[in-house]
N, C-alpha and C. Protein backbone atom coordinates (compact mmCIF):
# COMPACT_ATOMS: atom_id res chain seq x y z
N UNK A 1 0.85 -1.18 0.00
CA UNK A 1 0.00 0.00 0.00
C UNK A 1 0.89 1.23 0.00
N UNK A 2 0.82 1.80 -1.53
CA UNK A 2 2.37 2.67 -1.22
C UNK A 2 1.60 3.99 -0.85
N UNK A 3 2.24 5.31 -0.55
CA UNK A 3 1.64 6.13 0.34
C UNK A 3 1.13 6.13 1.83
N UNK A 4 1.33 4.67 2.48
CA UNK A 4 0.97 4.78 3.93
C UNK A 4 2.12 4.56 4.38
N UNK A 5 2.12 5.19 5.44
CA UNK A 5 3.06 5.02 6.57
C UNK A 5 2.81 4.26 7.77
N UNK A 6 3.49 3.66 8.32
CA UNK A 6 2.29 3.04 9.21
C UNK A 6 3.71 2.81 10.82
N UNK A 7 3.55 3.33 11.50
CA UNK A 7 3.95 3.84 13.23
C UNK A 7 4.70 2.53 13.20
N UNK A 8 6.08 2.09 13.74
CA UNK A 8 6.24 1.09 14.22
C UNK A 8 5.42 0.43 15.29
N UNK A 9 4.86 -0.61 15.43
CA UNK A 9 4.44 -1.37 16.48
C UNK A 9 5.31 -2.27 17.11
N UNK A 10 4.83 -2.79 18.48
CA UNK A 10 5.68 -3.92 19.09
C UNK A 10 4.53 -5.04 18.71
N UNK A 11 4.04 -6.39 17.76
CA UNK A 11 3.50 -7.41 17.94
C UNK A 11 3.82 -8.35 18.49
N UNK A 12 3.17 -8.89 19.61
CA UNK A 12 3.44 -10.52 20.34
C UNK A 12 2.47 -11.46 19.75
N UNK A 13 3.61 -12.43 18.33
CA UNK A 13 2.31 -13.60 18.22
C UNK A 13 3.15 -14.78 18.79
N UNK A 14 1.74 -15.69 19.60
CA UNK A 14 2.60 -16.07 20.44
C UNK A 14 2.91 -17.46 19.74
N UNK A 15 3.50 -18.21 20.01
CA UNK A 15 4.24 -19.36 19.42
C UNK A 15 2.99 -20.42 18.80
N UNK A 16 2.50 -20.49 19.81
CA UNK A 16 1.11 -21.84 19.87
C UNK A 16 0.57 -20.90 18.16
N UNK A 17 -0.06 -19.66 18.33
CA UNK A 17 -0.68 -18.99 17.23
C UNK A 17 0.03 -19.28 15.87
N UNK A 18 1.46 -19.16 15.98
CA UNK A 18 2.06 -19.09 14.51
C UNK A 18 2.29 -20.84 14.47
N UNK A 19 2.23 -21.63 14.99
CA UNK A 19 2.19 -22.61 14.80
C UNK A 19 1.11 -23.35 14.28
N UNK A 20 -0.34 -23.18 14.80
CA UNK A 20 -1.52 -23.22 14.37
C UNK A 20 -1.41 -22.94 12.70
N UNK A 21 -0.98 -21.68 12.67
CA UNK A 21 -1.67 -21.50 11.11
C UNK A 21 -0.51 -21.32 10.41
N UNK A 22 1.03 -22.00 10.65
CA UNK A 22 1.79 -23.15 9.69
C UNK A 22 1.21 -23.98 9.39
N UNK A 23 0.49 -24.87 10.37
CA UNK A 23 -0.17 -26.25 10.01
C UNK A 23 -1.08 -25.94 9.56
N UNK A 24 -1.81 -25.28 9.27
CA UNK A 24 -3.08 -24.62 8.43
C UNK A 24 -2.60 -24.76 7.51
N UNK A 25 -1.92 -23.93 7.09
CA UNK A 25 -0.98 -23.41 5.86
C UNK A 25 -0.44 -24.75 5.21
N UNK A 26 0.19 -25.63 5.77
CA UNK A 26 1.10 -26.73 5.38
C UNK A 26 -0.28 -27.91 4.58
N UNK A 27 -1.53 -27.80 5.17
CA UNK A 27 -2.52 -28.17 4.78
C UNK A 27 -3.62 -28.13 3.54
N UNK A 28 -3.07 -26.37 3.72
CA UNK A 28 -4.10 -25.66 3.02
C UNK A 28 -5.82 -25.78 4.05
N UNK A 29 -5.74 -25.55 4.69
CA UNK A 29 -7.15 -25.23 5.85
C UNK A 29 -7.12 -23.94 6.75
N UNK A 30 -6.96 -22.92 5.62
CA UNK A 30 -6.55 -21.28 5.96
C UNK A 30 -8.52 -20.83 5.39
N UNK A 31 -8.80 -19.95 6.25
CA UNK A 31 -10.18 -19.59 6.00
C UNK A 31 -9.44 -18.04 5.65
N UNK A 32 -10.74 -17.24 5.17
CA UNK A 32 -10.61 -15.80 4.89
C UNK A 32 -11.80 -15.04 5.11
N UNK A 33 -11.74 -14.14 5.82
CA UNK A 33 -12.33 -12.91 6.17
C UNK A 33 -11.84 -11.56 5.62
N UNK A 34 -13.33 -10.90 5.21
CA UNK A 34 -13.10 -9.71 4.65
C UNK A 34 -13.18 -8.37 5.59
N UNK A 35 -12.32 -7.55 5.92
CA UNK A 35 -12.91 -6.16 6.97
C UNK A 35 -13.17 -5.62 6.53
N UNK A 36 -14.10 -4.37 6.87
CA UNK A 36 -14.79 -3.43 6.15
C UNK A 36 -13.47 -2.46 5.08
N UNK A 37 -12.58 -2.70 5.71
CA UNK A 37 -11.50 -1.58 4.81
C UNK A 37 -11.11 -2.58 3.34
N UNK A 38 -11.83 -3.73 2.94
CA UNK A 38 -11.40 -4.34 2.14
C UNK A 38 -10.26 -5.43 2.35
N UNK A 39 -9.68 -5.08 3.15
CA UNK A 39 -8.75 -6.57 3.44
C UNK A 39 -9.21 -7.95 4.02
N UNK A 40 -8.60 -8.60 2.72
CA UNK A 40 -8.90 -9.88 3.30
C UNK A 40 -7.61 -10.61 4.35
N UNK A 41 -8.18 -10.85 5.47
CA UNK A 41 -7.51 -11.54 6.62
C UNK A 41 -7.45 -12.96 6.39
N UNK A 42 -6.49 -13.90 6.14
CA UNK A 42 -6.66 -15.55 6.51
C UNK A 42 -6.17 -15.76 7.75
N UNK A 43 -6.77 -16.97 8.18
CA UNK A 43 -6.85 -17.31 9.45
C UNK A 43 -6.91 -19.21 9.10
N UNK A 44 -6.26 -19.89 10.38
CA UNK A 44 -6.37 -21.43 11.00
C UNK A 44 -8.28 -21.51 10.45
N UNK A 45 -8.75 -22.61 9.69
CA UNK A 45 -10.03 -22.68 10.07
C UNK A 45 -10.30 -23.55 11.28
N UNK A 46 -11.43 -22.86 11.75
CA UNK A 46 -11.56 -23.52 13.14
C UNK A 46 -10.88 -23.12 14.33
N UNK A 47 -10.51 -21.88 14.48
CA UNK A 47 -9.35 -20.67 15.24
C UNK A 47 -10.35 -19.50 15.92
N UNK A 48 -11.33 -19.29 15.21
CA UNK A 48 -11.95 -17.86 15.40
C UNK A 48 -12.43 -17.27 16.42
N UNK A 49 -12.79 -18.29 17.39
CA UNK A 49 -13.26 -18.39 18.74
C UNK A 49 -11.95 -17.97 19.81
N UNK A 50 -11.16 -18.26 19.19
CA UNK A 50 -9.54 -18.65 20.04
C UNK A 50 -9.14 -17.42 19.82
N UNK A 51 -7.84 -17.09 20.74
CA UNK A 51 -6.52 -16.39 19.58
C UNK A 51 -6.26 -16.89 18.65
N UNK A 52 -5.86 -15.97 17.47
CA UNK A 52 -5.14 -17.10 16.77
C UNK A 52 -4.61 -15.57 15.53
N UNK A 53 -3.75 -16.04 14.68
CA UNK A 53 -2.99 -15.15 14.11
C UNK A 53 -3.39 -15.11 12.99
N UNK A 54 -3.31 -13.68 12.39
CA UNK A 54 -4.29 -13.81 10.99
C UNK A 54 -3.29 -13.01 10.04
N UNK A 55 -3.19 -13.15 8.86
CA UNK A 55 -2.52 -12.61 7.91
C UNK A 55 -2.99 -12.13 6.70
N UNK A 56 -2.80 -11.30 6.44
CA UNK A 56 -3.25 -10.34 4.64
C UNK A 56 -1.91 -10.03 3.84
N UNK A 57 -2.44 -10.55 2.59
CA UNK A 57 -1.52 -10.12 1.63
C UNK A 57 -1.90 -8.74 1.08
N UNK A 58 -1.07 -7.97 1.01
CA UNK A 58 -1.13 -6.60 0.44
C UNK A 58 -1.30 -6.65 -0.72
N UNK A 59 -2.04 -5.32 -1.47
CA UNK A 59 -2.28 -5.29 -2.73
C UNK A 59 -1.20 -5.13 -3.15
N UNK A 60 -0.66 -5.23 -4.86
CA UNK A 60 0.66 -5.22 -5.15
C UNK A 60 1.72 -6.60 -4.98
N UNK A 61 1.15 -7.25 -3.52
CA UNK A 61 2.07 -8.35 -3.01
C UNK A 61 3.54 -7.63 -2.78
N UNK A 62 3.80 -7.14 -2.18
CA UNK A 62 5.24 -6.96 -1.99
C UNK A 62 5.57 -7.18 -0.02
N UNK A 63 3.87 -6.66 0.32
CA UNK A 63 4.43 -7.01 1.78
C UNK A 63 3.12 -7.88 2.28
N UNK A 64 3.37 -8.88 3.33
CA UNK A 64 2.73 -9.47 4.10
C UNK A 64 1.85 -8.72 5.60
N UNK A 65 1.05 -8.65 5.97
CA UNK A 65 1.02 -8.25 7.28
C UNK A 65 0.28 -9.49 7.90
N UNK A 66 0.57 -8.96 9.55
CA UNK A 66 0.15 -10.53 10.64
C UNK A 66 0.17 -9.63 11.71
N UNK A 67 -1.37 -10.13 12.29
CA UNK A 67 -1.38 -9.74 13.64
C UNK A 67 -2.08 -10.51 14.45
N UNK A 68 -2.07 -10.53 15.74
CA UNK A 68 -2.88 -11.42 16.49
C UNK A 68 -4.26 -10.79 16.55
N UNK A 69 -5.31 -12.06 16.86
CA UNK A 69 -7.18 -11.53 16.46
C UNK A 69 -7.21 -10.88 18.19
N UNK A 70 -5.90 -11.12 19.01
CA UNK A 70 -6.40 -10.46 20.19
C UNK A 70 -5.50 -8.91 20.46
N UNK A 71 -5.27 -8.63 19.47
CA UNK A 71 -4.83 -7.01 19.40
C UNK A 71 -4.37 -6.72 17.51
N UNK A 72 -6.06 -6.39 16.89
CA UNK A 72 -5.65 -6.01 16.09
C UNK A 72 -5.38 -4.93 15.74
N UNK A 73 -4.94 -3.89 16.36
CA UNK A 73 -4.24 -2.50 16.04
C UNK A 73 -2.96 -2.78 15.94
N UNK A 74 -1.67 -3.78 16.42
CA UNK A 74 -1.18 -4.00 16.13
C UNK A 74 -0.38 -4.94 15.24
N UNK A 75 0.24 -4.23 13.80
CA UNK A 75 0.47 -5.25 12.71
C UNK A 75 1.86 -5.28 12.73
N UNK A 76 2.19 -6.48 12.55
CA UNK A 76 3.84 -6.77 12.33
C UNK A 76 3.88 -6.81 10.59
N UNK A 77 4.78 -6.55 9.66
CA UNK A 77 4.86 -6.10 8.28
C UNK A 77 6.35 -6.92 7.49
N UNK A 78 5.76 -8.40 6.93
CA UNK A 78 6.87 -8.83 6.35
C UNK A 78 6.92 -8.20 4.98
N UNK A 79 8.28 -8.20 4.59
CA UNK A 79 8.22 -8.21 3.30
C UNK A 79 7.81 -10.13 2.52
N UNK A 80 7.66 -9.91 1.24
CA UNK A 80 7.03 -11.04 0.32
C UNK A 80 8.12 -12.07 0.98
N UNK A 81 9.49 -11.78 0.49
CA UNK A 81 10.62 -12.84 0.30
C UNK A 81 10.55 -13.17 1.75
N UNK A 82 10.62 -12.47 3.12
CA UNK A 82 10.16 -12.88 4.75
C UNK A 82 9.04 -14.39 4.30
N UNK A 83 7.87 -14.05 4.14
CA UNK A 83 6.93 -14.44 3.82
C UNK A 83 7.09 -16.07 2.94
N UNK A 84 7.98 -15.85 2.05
CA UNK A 84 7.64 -17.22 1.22
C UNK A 84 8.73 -18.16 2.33
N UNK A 85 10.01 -17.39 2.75
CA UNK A 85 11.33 -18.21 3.43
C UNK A 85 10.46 -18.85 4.39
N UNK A 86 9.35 -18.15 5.27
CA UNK A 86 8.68 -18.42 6.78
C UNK A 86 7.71 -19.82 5.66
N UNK A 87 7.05 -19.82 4.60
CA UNK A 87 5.95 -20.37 3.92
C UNK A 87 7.11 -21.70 3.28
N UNK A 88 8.14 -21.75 3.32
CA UNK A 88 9.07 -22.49 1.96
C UNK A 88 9.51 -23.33 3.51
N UNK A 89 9.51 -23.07 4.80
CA UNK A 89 9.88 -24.44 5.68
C UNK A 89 8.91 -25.14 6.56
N UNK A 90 7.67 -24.85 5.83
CA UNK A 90 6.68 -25.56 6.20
C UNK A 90 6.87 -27.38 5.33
N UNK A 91 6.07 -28.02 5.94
CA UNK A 91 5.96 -29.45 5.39
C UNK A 91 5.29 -29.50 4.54
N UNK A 92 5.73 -29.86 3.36
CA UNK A 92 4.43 -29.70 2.19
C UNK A 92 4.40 -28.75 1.28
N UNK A 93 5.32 -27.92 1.90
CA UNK A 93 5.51 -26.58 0.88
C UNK A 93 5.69 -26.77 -0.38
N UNK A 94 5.37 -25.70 -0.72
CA UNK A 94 5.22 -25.77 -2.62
C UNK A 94 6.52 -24.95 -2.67
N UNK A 95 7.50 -25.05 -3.84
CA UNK A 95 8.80 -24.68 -4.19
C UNK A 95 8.92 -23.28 -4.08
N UNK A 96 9.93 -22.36 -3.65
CA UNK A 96 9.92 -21.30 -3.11
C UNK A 96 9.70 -20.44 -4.87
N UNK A 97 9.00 -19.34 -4.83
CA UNK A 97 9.45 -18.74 -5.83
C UNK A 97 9.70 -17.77 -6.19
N UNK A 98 10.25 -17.63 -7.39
CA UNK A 98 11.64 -16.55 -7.00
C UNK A 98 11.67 -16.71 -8.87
C-alpha cells in the first residue's frame, strides 16, 4: 500500500498462534475474512473463537502483514521474500518462488 506510513508497532504472536496457522498453511485449511477496509484476513479454520494469528496479503504483493485476532491494532509487516522463506519451511511446501 504505497503512500501509507504506518507507526512502528511492538507485535506478540505467540508461538502456539504461529504454529496453528503453519499447520493450516502446510494443509491448506486457511479460511478468509473480509474487513470493512477491504482486506482480506486468513486465518487457522476452526481458530476464530480462540486467539489465533491472521494474515493479509497486500495489494501489489510486496508485503505481508500478521497480527494477532487479540490485538488487532497491532500489525507486524513482512516483506514477500520474509513471507515465502517463513511459507518455503513448512511441510508440504510448494517450491519457493523466485
Amino acid at each position: 500500500m504505497a503512500g501509507i506510513e504506518r507507526e512502528p508497532a511492538e507485535v506478540r504472536i505467540a508461538q502456539a498462534a504461529l504454529d496453528a496457522f503453519a499447520a493450516a498453511l502446510s494443509v491448506r485449511t486457511v479460511a478468509m475474512r473480509t474487513w470493512p477496509d477491504g482486506i482480506e484476513w486468513m486465518y487457522p479454520v476452526g481458530t476464530w473463537e480462540q486467539p489465533h494469528l491472521e494474515v493479509a496479503l497486500m495489494p501489489g504483493g510486496e508485503e505481508v502483514w500478521l497480527r494477532m485476532s487479540t490485538d488487532r491494532s497491532s500489525v507486524a509487516v513482512w516483506t514477500i521474500q520474509q513471507w515465502w522463506e517463513f511459507a518455503g519451511q513448512l511441510p508440504g511446501a510448494a517450491p519457493p518462488h523466485g
